[in-house]
Protein backbone atom coordinates (compact mmCIF):
# COMPACT_ATOMS: atom_id res chain seq x y z
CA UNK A 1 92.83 83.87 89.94
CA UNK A 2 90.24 81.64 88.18
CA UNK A 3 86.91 83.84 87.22
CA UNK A 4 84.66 81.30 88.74
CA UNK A 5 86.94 80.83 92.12
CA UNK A 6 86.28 84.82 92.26
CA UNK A 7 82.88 84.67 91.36
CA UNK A 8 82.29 81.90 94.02
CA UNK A 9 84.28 84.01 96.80
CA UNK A 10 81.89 87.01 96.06
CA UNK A 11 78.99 85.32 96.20
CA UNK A 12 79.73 83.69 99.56
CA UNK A 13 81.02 86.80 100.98
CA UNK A 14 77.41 88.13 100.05
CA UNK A 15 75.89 85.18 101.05
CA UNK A 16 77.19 85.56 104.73
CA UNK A 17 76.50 89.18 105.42
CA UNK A 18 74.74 89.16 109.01
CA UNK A 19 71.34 90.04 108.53
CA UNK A 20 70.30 93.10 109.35
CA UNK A 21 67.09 95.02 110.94
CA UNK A 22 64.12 95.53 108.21
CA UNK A 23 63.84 98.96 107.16
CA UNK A 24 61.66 99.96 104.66
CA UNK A 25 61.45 103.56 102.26
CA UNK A 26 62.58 104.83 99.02
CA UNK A 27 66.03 103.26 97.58
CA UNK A 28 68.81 104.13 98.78
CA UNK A 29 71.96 105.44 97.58
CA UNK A 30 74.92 102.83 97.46
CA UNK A 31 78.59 102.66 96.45
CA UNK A 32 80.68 99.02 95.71
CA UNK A 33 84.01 99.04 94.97
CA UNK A 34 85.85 95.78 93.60
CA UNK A 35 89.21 95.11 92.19
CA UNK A 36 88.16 93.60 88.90
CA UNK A 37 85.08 94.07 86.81
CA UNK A 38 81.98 92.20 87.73
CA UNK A 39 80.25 90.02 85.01
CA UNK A 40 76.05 90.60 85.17
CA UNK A 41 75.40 88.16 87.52
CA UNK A 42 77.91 88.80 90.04
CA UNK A 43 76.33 92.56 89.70
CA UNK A 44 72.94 91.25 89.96
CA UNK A 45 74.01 88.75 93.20
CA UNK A 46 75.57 91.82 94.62
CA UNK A 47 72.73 93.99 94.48
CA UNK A 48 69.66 91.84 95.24
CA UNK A 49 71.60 90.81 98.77
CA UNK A 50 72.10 94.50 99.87
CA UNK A 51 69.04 94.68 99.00
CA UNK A 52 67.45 92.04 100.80
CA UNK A 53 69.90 92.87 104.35
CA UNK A 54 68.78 96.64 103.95
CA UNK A 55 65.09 95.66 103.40
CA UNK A 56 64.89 98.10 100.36
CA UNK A 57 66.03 99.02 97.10
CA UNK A 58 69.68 100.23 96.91
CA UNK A 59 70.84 102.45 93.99
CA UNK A 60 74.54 100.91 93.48
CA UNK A 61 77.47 102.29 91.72
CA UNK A 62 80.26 100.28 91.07
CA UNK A 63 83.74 101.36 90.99
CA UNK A 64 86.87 99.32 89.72
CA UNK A 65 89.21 100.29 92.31
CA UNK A 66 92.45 97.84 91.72
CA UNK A 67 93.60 99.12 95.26
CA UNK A 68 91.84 97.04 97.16
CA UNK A 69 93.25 93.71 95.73
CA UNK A 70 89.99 91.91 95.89
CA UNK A 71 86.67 91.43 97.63
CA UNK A 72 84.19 94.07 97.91
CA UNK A 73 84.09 97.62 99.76
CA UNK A 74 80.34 98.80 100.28
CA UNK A 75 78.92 101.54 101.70
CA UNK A 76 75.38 101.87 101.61
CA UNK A 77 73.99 105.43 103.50
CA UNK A 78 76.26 105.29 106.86
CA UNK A 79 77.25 101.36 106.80
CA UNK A 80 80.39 100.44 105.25
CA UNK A 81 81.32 96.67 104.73
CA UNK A 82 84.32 96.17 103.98
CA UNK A 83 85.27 92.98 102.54
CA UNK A 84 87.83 93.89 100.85
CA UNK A 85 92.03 92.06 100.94
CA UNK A 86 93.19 95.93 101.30
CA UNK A 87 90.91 96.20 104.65
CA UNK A 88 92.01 92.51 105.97
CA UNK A 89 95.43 93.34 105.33
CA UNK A 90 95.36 96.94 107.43
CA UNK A 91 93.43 95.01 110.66
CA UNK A 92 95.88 92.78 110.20
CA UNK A 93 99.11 95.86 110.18
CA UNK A 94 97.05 97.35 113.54
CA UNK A 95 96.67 94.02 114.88
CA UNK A 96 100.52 93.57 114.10
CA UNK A 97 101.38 96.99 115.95
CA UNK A 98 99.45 96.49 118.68
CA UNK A 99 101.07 93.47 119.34
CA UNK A 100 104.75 95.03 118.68
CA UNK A 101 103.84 97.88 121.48
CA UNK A 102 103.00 95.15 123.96
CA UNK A 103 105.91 92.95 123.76
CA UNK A 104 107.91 96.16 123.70
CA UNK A 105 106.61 97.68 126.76
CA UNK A 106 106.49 94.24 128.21
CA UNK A 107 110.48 93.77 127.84
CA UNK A 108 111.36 97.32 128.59
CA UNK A 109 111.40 97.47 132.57
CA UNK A 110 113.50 94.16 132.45
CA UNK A 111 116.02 95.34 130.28
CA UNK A 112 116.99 98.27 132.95
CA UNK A 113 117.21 95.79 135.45
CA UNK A 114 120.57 93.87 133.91
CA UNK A 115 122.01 96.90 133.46
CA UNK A 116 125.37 97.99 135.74
């Protein structure tokens, strides 16, 4: 992937985080996990907007954490945002599933019925 397509994906994923109710107190502790490195300012970006939608400072640790393909997993005290391809992709395997039991159970009761 191009740096700067990845760099502009982050920032609008960070860009569009729903706003959130203003708190105010000491910093908080905070966790990000990415698939690739972050350069400075994609560090910085990250930080000032969890920053500005918790309403004050966050401590943040990054991890490079391949795993989750790409995006950005965050958990910040007991919120977790998970932007991540490895979270799309498992809503998307439940999503899947829960769609495979319904058409199942939906076919099941007419496939006694042709039965001799």
């Amino acid at each position: 992937m191009d740096p700067s397509a990845r760099s502009h994906d982050l920032l609008d994923m960070i860009s569009n985080l729903p706003a959130a109710p203003e708190a105010h107190g000491r910093p908080v502790a905070g966790i990000a996990r990415v698939a690739v490195p972050l350069r400075p300012d994609e560090e910085r970006a990250l930080r000032q907007r969890l920053e500005q939608y918790f309403g004050h400072p966050v401590e943040l640790e990054i991890e490079v954490t391949p795993s989750i393909i790409g995006g950005v997993w965050v958990r910040v005290g007991d919120t977790v945002i998970d932007g991540s391809i490895q979270g799309r992709l498992e809503t998307l395997r439940q999503h899947l599933r829960t769609q495979a039991r319904i058409m199942i159970a939906s076919a099941a009761p007419s496939m006694g019925t042709d039965a001799p």
